[in-house]
N, C-alpha and C. Protein backbone atom coordinates (compact mmCIF):
# COMPACT_ATOMS: atom_id res chain seq x y z
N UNK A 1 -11.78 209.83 -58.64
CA UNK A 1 -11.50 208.44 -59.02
C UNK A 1 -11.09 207.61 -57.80
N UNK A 2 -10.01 208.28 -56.96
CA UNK A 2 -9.74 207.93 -55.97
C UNK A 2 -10.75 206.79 -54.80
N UNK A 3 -12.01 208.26 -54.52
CA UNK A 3 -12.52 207.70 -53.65
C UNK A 3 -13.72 206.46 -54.15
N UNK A 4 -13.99 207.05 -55.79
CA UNK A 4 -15.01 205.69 -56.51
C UNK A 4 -14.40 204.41 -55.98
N UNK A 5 -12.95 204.40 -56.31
CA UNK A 5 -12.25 203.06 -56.23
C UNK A 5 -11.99 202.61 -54.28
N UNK A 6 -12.19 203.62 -53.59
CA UNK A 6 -11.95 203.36 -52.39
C UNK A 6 -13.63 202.61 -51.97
N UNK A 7 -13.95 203.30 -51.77
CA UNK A 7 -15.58 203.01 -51.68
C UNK A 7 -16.21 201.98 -52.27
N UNK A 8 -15.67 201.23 -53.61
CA UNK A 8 -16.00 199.90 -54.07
C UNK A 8 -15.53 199.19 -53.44
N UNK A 9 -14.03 199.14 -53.07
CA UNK A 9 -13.29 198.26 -52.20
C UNK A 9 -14.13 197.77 -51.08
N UNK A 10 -14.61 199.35 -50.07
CA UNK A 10 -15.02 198.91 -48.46
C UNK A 10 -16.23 198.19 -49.41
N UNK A 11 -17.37 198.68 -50.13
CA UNK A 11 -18.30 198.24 -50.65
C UNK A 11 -18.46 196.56 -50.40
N UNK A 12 -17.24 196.44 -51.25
CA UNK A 12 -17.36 194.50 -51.69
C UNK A 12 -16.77 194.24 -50.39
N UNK A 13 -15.76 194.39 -49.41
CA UNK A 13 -15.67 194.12 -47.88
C UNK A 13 -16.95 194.02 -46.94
N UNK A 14 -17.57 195.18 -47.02
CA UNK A 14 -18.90 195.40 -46.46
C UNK A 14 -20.29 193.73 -46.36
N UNK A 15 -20.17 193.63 -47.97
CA UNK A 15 -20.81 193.25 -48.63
C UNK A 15 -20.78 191.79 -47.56
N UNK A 16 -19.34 191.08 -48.51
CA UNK A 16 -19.16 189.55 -47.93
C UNK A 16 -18.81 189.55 -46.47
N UNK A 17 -18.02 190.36 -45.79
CA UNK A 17 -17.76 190.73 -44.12
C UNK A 17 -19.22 190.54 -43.66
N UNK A 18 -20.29 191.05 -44.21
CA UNK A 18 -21.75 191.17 -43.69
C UNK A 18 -22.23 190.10 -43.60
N UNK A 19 -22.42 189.41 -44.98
CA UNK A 19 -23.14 188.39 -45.01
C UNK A 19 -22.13 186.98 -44.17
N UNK A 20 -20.87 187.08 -44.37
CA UNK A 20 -20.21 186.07 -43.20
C UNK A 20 -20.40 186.17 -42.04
N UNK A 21 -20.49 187.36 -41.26
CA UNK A 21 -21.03 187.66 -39.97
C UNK A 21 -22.72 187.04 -39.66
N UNK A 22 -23.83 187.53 -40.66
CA UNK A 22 -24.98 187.73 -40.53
C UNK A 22 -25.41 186.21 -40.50
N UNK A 23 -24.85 185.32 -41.48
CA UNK A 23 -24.96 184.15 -41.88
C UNK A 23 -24.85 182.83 -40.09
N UNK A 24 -24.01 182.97 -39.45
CA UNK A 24 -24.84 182.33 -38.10
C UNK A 24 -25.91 182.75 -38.00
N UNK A 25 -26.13 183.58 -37.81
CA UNK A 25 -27.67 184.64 -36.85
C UNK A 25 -29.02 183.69 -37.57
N UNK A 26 -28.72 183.79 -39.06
CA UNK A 26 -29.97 183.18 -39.84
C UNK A 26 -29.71 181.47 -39.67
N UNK A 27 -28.40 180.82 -39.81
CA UNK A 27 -28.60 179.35 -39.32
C UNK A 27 -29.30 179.22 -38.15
N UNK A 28 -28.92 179.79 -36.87
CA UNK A 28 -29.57 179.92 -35.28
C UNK A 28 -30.54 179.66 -35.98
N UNK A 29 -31.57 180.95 -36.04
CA UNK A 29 -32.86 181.51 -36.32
C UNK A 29 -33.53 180.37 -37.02
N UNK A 30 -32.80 179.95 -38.18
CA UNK A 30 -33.69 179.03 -38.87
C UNK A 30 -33.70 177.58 -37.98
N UNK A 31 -33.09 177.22 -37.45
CA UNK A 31 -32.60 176.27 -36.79
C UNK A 31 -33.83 175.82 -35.57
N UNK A 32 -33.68 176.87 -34.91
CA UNK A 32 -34.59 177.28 -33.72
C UNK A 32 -35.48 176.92 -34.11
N UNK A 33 -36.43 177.98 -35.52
CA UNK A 33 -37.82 177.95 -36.07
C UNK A 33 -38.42 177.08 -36.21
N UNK A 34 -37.43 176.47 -36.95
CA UNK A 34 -37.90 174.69 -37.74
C UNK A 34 -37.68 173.59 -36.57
N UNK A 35 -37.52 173.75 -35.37
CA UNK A 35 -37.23 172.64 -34.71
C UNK A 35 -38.55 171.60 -34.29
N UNK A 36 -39.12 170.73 -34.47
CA UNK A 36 -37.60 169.39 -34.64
C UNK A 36 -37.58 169.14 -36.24
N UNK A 37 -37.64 169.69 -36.98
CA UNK A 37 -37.52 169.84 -38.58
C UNK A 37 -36.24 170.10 -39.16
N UNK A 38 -35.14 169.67 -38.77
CA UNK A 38 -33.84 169.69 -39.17
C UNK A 38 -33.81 169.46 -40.26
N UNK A 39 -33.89 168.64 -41.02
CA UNK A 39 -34.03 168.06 -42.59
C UNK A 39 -34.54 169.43 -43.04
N UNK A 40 -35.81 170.43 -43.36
CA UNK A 40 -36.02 171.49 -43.96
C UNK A 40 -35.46 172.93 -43.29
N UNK A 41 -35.02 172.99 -41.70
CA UNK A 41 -33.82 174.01 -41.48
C UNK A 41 -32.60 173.30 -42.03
N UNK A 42 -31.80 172.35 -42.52
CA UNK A 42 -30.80 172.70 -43.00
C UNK A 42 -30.72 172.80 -44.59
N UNK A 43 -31.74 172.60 -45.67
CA UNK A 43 -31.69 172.45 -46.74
C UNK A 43 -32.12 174.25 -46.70
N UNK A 44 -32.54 175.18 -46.08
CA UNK A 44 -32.68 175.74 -46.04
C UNK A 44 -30.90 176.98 -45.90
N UNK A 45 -30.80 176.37 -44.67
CA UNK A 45 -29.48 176.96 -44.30
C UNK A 45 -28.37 176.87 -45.67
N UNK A 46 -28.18 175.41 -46.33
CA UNK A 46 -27.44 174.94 -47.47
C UNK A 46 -27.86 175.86 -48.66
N UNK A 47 -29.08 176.78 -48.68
CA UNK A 47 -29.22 177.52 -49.59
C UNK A 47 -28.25 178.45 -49.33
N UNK A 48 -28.73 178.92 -48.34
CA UNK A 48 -28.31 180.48 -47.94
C UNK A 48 -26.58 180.36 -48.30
N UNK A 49 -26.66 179.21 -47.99
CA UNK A 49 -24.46 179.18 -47.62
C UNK A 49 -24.32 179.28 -49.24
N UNK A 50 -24.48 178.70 -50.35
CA UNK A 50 -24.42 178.55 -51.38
C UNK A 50 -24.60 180.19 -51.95
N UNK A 51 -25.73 180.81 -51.35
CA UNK A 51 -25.85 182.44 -52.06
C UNK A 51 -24.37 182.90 -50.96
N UNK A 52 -24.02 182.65 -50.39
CA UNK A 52 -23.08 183.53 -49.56
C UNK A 52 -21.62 183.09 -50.01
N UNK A 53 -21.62 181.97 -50.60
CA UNK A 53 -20.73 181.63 -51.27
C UNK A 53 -20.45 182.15 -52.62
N UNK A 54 -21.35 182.17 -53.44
CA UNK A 54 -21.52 182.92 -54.66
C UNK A 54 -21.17 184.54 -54.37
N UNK A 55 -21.72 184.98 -53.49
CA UNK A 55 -21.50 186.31 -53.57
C UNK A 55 -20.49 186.96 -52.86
N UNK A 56 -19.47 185.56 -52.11
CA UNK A 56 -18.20 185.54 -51.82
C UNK A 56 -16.78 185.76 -52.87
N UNK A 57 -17.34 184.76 -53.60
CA UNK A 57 -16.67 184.63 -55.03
C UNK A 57 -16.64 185.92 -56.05
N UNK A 58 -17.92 186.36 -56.12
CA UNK A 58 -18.04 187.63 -56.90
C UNK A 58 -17.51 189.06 -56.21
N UNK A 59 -17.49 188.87 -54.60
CA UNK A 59 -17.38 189.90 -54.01
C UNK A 59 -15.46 190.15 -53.89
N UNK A 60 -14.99 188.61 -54.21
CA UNK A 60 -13.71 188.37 -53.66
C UNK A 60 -12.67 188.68 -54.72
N UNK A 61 -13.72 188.54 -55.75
CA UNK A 61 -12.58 188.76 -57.49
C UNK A 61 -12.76 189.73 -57.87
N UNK A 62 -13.72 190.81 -57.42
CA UNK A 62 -14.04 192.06 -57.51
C UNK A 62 -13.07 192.83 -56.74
N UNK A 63 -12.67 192.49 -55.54
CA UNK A 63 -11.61 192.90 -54.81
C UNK A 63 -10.52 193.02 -54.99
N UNK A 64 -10.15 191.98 -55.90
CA UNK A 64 -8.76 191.72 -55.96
C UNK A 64 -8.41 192.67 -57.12
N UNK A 65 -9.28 192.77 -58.01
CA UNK A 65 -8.77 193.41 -59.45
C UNK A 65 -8.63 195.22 -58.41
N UNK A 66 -9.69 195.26 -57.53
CA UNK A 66 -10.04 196.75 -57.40
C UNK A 66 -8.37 197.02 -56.64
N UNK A 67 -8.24 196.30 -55.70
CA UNK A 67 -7.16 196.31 -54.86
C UNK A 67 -5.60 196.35 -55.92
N UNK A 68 -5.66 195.77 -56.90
CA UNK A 68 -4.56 195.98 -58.05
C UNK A 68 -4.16 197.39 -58.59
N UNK A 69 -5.79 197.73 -59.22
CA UNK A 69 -5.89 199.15 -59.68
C UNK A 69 -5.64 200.05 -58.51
N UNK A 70 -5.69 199.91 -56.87
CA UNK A 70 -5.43 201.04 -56.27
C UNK A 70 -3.85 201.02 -56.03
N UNK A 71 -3.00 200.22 -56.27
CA UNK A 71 -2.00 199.96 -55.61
C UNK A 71 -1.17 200.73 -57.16
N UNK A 72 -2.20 200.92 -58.40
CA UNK A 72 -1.30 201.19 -59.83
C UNK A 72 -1.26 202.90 -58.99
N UNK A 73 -2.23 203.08 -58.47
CA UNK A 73 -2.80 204.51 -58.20
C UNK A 73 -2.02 205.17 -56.89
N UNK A 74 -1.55 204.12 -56.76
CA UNK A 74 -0.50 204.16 -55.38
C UNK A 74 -1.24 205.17 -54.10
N UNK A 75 -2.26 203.91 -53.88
CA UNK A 75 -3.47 204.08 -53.09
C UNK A 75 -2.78 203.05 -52.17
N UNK A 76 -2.08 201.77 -52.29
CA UNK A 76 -2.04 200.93 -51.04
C UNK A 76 -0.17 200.52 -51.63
N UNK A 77 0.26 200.66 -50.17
CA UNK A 77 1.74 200.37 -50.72
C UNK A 77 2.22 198.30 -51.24
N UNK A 78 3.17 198.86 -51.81
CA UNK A 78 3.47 197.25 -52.47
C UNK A 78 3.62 196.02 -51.19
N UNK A 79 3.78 195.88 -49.77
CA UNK A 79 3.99 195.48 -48.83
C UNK A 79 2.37 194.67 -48.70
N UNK A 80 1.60 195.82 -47.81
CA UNK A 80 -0.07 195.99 -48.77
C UNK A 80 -1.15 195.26 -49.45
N UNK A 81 -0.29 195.26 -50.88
CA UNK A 81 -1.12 195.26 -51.56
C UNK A 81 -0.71 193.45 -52.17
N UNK A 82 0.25 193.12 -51.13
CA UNK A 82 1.19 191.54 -51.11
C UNK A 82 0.11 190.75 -50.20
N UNK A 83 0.33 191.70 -48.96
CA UNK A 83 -0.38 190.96 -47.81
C UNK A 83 -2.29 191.52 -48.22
N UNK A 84 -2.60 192.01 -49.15
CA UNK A 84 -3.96 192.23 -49.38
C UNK A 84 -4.23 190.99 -50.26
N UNK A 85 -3.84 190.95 -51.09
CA UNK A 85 -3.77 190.11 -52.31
C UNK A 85 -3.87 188.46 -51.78
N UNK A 86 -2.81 188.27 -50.68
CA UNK A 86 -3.02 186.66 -50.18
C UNK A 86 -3.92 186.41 -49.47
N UNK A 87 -4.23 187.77 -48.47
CA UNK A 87 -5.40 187.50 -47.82
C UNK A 87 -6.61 187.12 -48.35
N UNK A 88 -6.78 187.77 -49.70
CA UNK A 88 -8.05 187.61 -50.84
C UNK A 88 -7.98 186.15 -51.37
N UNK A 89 -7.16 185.85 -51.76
CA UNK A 89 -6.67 184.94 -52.38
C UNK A 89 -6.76 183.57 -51.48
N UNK A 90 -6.71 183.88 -50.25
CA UNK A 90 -7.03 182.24 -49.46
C UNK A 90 -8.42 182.40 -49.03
N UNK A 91 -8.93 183.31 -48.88
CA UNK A 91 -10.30 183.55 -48.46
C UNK A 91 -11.43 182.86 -49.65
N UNK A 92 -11.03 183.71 -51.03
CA UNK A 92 -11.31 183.03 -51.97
C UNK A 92 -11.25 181.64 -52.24
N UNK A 93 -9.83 181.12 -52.21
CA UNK A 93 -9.94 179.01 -52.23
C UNK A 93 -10.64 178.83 -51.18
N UNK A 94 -10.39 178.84 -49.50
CA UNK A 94 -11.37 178.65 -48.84
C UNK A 94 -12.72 178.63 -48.90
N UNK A 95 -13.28 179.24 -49.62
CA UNK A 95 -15.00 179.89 -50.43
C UNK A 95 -14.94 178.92 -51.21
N UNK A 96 -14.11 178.24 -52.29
CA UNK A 96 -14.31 177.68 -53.42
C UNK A 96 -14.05 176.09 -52.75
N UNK A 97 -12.78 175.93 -51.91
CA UNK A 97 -13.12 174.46 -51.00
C UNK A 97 -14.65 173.95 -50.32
N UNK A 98 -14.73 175.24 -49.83
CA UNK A 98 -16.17 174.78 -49.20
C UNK A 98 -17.76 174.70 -50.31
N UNK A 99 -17.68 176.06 -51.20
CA UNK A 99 -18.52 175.72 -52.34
C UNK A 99 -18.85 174.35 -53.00
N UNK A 100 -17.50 173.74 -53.52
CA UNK A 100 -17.37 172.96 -54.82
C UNK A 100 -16.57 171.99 -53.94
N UNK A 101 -16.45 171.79 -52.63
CA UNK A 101 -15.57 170.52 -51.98
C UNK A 101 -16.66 169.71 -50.94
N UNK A 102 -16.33 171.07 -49.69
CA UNK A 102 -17.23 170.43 -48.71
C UNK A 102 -18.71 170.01 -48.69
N UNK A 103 -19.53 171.28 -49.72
CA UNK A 103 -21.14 170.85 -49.82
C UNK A 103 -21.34 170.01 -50.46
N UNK A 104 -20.70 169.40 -51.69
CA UNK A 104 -21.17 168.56 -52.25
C UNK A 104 -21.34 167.23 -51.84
N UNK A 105 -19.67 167.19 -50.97
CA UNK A 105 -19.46 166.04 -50.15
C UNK A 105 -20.82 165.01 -49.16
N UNK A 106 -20.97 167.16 -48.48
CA UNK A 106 -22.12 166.70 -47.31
C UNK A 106 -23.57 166.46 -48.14
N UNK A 107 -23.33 166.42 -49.07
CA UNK A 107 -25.21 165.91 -49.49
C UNK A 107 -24.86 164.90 -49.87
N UNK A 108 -23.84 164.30 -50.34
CA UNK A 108 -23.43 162.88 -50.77
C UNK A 108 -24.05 161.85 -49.41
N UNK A 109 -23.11 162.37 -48.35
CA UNK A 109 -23.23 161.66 -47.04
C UNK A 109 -24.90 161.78 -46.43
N UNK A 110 -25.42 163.00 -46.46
CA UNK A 110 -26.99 163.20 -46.03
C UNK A 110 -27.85 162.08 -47.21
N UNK A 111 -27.49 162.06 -48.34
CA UNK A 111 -28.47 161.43 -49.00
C UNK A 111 -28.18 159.54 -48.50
N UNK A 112 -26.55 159.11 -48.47
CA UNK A 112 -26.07 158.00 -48.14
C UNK A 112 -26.96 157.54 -46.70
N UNK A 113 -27.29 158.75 -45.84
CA UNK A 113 -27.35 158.66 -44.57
C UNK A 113 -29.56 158.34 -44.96
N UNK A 114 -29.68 158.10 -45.64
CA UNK A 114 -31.46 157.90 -46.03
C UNK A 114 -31.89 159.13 -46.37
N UNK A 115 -31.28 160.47 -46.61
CA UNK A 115 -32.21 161.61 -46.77
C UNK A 115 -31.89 162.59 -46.07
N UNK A 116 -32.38 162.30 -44.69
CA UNK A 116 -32.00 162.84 -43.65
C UNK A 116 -30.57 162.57 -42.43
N UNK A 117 -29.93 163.47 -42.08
CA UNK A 117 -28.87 162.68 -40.93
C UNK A 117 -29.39 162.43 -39.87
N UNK A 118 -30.26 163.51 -39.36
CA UNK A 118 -30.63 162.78 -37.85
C UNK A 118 -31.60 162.02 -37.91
N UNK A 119 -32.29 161.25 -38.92
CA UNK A 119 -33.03 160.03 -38.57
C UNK A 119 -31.64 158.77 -38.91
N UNK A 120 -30.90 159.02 -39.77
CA UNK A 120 -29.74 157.83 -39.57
C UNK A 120 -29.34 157.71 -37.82
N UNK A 121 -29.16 156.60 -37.64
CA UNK A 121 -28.24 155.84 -36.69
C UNK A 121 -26.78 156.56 -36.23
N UNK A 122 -27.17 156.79 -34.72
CA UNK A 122 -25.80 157.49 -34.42
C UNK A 122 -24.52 156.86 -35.00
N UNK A 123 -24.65 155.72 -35.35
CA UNK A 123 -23.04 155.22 -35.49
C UNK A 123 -23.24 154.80 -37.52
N UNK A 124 -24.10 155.38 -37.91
CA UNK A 124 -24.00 155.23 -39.45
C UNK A 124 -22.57 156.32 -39.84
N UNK A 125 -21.40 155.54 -40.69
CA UNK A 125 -20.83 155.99 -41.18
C UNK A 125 -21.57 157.07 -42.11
N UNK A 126 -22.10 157.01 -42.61
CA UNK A 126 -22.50 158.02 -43.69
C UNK A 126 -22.93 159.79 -42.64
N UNK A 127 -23.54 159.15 -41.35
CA UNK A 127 -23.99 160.57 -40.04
C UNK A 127 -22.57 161.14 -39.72
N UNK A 128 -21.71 159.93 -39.55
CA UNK A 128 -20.88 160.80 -39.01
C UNK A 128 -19.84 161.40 -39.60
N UNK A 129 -19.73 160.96 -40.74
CA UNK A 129 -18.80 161.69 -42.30
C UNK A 129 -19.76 162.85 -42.08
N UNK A 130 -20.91 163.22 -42.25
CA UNK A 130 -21.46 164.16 -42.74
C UNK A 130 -21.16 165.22 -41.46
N UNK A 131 -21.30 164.53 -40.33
CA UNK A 131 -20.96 166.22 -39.14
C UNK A 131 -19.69 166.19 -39.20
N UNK A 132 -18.56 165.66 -39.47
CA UNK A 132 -17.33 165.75 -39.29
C UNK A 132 -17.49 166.69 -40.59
N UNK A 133 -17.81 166.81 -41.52
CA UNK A 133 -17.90 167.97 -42.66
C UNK A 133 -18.53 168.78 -42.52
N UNK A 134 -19.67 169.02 -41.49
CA UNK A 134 -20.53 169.97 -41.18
C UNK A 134 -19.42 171.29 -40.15
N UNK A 135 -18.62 170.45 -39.35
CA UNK A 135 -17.99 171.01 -38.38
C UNK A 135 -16.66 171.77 -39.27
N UNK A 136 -16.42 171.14 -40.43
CA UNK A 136 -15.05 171.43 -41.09
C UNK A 136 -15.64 172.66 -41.71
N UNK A 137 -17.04 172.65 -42.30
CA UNK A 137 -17.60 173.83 -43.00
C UNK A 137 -17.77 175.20 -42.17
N UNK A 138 -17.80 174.96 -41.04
CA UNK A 138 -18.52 175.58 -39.82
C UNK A 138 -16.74 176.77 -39.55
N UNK A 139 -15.86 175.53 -39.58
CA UNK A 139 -14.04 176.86 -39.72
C UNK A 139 -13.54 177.06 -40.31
N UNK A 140 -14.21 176.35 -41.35
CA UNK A 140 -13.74 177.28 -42.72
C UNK A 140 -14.34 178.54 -42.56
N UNK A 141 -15.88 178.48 -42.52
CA UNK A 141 -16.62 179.79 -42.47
C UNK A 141 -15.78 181.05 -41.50
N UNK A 142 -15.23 180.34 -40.40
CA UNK A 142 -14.51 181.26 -39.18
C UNK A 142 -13.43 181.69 -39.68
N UNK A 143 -12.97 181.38 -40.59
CA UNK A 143 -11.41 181.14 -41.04
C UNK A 143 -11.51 182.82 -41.73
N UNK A 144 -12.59 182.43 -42.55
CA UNK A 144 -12.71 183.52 -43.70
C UNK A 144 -13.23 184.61 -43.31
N UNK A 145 -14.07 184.78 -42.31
CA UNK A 145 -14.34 185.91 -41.17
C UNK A 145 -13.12 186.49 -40.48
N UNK A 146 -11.98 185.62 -40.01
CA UNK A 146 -11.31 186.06 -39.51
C UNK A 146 -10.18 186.39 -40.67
N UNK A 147 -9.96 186.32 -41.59
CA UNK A 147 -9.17 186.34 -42.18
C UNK A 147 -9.69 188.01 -42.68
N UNK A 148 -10.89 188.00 -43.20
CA UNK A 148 -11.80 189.45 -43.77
C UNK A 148 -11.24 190.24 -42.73
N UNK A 149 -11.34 190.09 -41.65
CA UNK A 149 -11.31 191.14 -40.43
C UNK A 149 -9.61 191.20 -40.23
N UNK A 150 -8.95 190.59 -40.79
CA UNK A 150 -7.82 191.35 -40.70
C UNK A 150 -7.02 191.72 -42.45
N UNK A 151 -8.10 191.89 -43.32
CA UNK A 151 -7.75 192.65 -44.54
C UNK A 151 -8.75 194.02 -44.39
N UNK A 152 -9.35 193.89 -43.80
CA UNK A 152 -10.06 195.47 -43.37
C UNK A 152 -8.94 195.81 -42.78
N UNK A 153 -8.10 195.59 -41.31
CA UNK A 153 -7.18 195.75 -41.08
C UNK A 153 -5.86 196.47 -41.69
N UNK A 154 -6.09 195.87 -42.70
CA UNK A 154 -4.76 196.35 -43.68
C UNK A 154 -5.19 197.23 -44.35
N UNK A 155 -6.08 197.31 -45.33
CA UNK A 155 -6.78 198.06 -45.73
C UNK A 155 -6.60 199.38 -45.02
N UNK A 156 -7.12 199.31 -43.61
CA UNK A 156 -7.89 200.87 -42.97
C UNK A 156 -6.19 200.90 -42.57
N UNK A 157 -5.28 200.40 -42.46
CA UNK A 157 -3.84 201.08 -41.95
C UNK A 157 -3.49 201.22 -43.54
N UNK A 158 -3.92 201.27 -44.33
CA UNK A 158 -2.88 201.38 -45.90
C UNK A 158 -3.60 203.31 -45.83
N UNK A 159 -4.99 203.08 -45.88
CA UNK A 159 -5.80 204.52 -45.80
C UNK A 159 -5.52 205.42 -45.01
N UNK A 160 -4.69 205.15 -43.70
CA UNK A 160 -4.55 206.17 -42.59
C UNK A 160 -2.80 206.36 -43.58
N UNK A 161 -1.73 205.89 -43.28
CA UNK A 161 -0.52 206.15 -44.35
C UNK A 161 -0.82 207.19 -45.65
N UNK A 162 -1.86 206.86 -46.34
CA UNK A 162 -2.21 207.75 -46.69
C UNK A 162 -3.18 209.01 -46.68
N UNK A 163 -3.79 208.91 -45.77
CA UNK A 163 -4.17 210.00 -45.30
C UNK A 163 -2.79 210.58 -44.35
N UNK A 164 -2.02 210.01 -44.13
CA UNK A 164 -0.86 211.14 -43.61
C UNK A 164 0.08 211.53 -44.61
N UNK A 165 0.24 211.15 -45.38
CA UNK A 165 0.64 211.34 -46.83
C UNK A 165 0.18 212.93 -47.31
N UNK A 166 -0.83 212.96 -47.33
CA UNK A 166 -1.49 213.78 -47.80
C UNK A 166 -1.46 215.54 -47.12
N UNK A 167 -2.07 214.90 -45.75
CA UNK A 167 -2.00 216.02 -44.82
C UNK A 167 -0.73 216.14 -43.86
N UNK A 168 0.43 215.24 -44.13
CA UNK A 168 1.52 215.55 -43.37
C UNK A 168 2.48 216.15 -43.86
């Protein structure tokens, strides 16, 4: 039971840690591809963030319940499973700010801006609302990468405690 529940944990870590990491590589890439086609590399990119968001959300509430049940199992100590829990827990609003806050915002401003932003006018309010939200989306994304990478953190020191537990 133990390790089912350990192994879902890294699982759903794996999962969103991956796709937050992987997720520049494919903006670049698409970015690059489509150039000077910005308008269809970023409606493109706005997909991808939206599936990575979704499967942030699913990956993040999946965590939290799993991370509950290991801590009943006294798999991660109460200290742990405090600092596991908030870490999830802002990563998650962060995911749901940027889901249901920032994207919607920025198509408000892209559509305000004629459609496209870079055929608007450098000094159109509507261009430059929209990169000032592009850039806010851009650390949020960092935020939650960095935040993942130090609940693996906790995580892999809750697993070594107990692995000395065990064999000490």
């Amino acid at each position: 039971m133990k390790t089912v529940l350990r192994t879902t944990i890294w699982l759903c870590l794996i999962v969103w840690m991956g796709a937050e990491t992987f997720f520049p590589v494919v903006a670049a890439v698409t970015f690059t591809t489509l150039t000077p086609d910005t308008h269809t590399a970023g409606r493109i990119v706005g997909s991808c963030l939206r599936i990575l968001h979704y499967e942030g959300l699913v990956a993040g509430t999946l965590l939290l319940v799993l991370i509950v049940v290991a801590s009943r199992l006294a798999m991660i100590s109460r200290r742990n499973l405090q600092i596991s829990l908030t870490l999830i827990l802002v990563m998650l609003t962060l995911t749901a700010i940027s889901q249901f806050g920032i994207i919607p915002r920025m198509e408000t401003y892209r559509l305000e801006a004629g459609g496209t932003v870079e055929a608007a006018a450098v000094d159109d309010p509507a261009r430059i609302a929209f990169k000032h939200l592009h850039k806010t989306s851009e650390h949020v994304e960092e935020l939650i990468l960095v935040l993942g990478l130090v609940l693996v953190g906790v995580l892999a020191y809750s697993q070594d405690r107990d692995a000395l537990r065990v064999h000490g």
